[in-house]
C-alpha atoms as a PDB file:
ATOM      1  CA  UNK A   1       8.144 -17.157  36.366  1.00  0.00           C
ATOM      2  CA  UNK A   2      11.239 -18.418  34.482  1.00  0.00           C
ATOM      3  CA  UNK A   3      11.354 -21.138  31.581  1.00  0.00           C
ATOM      4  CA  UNK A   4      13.704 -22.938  33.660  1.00  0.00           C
ATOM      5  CA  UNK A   5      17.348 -23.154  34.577  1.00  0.00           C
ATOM      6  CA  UNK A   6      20.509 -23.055  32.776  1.00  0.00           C
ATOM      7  CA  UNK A   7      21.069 -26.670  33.048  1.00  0.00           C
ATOM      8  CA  UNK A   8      17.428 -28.012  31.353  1.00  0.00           C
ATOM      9  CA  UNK A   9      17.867 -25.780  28.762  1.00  0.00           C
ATOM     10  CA  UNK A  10      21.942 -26.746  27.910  1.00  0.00           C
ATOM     11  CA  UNK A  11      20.243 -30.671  28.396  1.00  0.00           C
ATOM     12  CA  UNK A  12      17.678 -30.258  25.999  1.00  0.00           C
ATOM     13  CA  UNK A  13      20.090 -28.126  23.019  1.00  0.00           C
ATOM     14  CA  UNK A  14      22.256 -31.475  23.816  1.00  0.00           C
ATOM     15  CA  UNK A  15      19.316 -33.466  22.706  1.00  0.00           C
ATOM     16  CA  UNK A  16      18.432 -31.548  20.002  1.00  0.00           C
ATOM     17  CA  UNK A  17      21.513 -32.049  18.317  1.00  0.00           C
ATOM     18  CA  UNK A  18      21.931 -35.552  18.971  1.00  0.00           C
ATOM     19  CA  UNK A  19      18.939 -35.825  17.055  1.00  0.00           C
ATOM     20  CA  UNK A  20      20.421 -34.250  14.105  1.00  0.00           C
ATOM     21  CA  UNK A  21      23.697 -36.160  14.085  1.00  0.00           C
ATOM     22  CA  UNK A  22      21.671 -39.617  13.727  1.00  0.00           C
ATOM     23  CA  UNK A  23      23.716 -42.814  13.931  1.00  0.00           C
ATOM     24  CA  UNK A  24      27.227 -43.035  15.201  1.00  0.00           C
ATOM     25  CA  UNK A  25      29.530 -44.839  12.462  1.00  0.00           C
ATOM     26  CA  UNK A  26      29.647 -47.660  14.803  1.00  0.00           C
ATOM     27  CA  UNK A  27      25.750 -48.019  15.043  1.00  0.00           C
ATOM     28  CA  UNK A  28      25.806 -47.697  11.269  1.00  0.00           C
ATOM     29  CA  UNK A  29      28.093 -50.976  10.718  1.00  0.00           C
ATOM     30  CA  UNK A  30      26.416 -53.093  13.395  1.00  0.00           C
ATOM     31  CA  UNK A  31      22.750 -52.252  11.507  1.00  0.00           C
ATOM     32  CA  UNK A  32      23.910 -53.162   8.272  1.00  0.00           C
ATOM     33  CA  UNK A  33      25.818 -56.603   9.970  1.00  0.00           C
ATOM     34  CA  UNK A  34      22.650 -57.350  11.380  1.00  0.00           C
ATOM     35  CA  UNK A  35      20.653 -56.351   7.646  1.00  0.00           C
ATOM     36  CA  UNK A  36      23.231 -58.721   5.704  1.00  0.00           C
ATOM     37  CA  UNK A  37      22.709 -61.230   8.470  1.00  0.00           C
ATOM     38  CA  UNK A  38      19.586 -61.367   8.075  1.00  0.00           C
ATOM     39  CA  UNK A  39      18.759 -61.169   4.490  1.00  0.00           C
ATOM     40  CA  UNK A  40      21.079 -64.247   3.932  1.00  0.00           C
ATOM     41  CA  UNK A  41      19.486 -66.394   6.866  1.00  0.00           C
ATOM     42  CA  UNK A  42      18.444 -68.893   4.288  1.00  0.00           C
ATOM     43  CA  UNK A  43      20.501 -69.851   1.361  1.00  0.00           C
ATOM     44  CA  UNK A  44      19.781 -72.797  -1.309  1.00  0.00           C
ATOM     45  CA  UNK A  45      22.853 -74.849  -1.414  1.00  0.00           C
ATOM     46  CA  UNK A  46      22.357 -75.435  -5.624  1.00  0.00           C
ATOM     47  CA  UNK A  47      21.427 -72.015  -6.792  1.00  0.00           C
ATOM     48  CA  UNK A  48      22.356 -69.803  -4.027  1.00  0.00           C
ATOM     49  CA  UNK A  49      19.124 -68.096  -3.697  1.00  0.00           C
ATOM     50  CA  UNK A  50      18.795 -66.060  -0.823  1.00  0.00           C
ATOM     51  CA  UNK A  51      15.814 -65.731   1.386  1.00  0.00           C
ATOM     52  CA  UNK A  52      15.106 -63.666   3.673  1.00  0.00           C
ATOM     53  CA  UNK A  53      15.067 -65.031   7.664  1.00  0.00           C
ATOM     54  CA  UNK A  54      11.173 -65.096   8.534  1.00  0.00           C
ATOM     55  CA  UNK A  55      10.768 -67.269   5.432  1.00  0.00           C
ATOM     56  CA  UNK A  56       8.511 -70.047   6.280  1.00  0.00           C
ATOM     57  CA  UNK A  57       9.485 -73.769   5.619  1.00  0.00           C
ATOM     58  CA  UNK A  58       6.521 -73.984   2.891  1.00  0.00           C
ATOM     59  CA  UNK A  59       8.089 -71.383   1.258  1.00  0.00           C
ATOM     60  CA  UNK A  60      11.526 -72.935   0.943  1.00  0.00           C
ATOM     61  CA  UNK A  61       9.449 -75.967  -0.108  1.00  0.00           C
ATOM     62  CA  UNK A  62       8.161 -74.145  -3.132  1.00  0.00           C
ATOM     63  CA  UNK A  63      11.058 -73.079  -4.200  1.00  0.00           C
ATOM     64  CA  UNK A  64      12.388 -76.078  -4.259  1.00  0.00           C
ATOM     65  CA  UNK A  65       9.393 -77.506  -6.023  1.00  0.00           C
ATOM     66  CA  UNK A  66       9.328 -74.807  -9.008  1.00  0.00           C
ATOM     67  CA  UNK A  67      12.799 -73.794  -9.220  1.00  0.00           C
ATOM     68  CA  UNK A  68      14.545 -77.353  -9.612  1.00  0.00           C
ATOM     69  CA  UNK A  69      13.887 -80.402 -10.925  1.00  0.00           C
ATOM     70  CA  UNK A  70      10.988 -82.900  -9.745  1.00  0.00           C
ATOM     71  CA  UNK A  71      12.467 -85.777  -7.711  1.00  0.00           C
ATOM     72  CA  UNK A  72      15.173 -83.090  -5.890  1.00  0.00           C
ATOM     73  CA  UNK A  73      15.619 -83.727  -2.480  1.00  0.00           C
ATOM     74  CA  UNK A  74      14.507 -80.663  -0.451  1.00  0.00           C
ATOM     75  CA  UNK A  75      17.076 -80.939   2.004  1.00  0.00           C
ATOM     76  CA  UNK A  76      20.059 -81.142  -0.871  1.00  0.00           C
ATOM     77  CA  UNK A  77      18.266 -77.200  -0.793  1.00  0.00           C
ATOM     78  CA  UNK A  78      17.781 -76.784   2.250  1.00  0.00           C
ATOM     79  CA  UNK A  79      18.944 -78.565   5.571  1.00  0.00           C
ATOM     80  CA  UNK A  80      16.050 -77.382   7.861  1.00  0.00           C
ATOM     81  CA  UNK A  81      13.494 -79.167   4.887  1.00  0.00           C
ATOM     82  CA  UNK A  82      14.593 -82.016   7.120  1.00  0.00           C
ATOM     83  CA  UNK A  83      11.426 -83.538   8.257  1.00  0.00           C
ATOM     84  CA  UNK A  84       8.936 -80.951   6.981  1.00  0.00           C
ATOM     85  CA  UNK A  85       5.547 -82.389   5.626  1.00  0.00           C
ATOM     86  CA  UNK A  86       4.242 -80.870   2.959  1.00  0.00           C
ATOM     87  CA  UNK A  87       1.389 -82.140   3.257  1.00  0.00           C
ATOM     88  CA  UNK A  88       0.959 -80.820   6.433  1.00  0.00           C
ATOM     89  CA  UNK A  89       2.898 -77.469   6.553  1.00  0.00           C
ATOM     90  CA  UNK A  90       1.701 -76.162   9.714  1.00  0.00           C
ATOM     91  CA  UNK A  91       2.700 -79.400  11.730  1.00  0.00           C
ATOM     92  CA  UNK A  92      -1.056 -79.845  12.819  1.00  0.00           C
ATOM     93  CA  UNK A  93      -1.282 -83.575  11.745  1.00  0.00           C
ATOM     94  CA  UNK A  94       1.826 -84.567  13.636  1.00  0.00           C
ATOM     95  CA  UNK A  95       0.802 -82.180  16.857  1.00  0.00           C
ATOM     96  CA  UNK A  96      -2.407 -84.069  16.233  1.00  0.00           C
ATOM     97  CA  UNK A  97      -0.553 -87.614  16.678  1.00  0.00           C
ATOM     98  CA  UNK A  98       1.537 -86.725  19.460  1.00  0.00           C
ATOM     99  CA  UNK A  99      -1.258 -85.660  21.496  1.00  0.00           C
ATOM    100  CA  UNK A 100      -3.465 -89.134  20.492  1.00  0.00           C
ATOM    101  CA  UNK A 101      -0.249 -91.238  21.109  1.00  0.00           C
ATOM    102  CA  UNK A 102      -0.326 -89.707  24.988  1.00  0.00           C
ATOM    103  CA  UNK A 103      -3.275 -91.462  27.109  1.00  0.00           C
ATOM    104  CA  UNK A 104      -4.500 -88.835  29.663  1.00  0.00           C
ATOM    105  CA  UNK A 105      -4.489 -90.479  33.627  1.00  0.00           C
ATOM    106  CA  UNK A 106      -7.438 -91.412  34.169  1.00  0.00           C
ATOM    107  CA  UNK A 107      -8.647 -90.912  38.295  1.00  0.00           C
ATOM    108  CA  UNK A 108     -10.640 -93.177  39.690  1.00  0.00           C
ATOM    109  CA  UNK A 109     -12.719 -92.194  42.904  1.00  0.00           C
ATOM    110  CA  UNK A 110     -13.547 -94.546  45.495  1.00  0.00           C
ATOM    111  CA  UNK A 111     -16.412 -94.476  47.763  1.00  0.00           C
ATOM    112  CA  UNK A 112     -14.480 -96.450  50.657  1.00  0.00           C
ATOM    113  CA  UNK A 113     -11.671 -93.632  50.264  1.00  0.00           C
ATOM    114  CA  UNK A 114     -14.548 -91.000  50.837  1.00  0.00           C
ATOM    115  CA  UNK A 115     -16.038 -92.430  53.777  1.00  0.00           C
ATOM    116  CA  UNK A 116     -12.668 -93.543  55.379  1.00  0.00           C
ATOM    117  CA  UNK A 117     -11.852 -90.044  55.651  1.00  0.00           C
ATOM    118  CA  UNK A 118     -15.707 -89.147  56.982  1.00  0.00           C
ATOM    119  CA  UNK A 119     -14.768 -91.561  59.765  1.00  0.00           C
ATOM    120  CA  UNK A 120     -11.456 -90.139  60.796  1.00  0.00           C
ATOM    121  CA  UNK A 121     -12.770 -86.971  61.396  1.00  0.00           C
ATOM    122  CA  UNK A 122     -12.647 -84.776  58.254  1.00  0.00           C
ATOM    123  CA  UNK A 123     -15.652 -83.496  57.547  1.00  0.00           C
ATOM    124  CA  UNK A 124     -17.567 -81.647  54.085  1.00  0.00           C
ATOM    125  CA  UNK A 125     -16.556 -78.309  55.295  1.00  0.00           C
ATOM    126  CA  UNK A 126     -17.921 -75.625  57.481  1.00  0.00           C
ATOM    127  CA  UNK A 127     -21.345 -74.279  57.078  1.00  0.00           C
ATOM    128  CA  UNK A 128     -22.914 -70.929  57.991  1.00  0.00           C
ATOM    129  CA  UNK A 129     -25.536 -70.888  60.291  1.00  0.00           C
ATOM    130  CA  UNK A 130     -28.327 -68.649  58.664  1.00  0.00           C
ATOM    131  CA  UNK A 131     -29.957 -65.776  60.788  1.00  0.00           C
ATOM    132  CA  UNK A 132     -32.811 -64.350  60.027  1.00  0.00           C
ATOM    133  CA  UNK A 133     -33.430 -60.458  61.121  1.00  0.00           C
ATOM    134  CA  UNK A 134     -37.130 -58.760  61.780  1.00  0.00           C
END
């Protein structure tokens, strides 16, 4: 038996050597866009620390609580400190509120409902008939 054609074995050389070559110069300069993009996503407006973009808000909190003076506004660092608790950093007191604030609908069930509907003709449902085999 052969090891295959001509054309599977000129395909896979072709992907061998791709392999080799790595990145394309244009694949090179959109990876390192993206890797300055995203190593800048978060800058501190009065000492231009960078941090990196899956920084968490409590983190950009601490920095501004250690790195500058007490009494600096957190947004003046940071504009998405806007709002952030830090006394609740995971947002599970306000979730918390929210959901108290909204009353669930409460659903009342009324007998005379249920036995209108027994009167017009609807009934409980089917039921089986049971058999019984000797």
């Amino acid at each position: 038996m052969g090891k295959g054609s001509n054309v599977q074995k000129a395909q896979a050389a072709r992907e061998r050597n791709q392999k080799k070559q790595g990145k394309t110069d244009e694949e090179r300069k959109a990876a390192k866009a993206k890797a300055d993009k995203d190593s800048a996503a978060f800058m501190c407006q009065l000492c231009r620390q960078t941090f990196m973009v899956n920084a968490r808000l409590p983190v950009l909190y601490l920095h501004v609580t250690s790195k500058h003076e007490p009494g600096t506004d957190p947004t003046a660092c940071f504009a998405q400190l806007a709002g952030f608790d830090p006394d609740d950093p995971k947002g599970e007191k306000k979730a918390a509120a929210a959901k108290a604030s909204a009353k669930p609908k409460k659903m009342k069930v009324k007998d005379s409902d249920l036995s209108a509907l027994l009167d017009d003709g609807l009934s409980m449902g089917k039921k089986k008939k049971k058999s019984f085999k000797k």
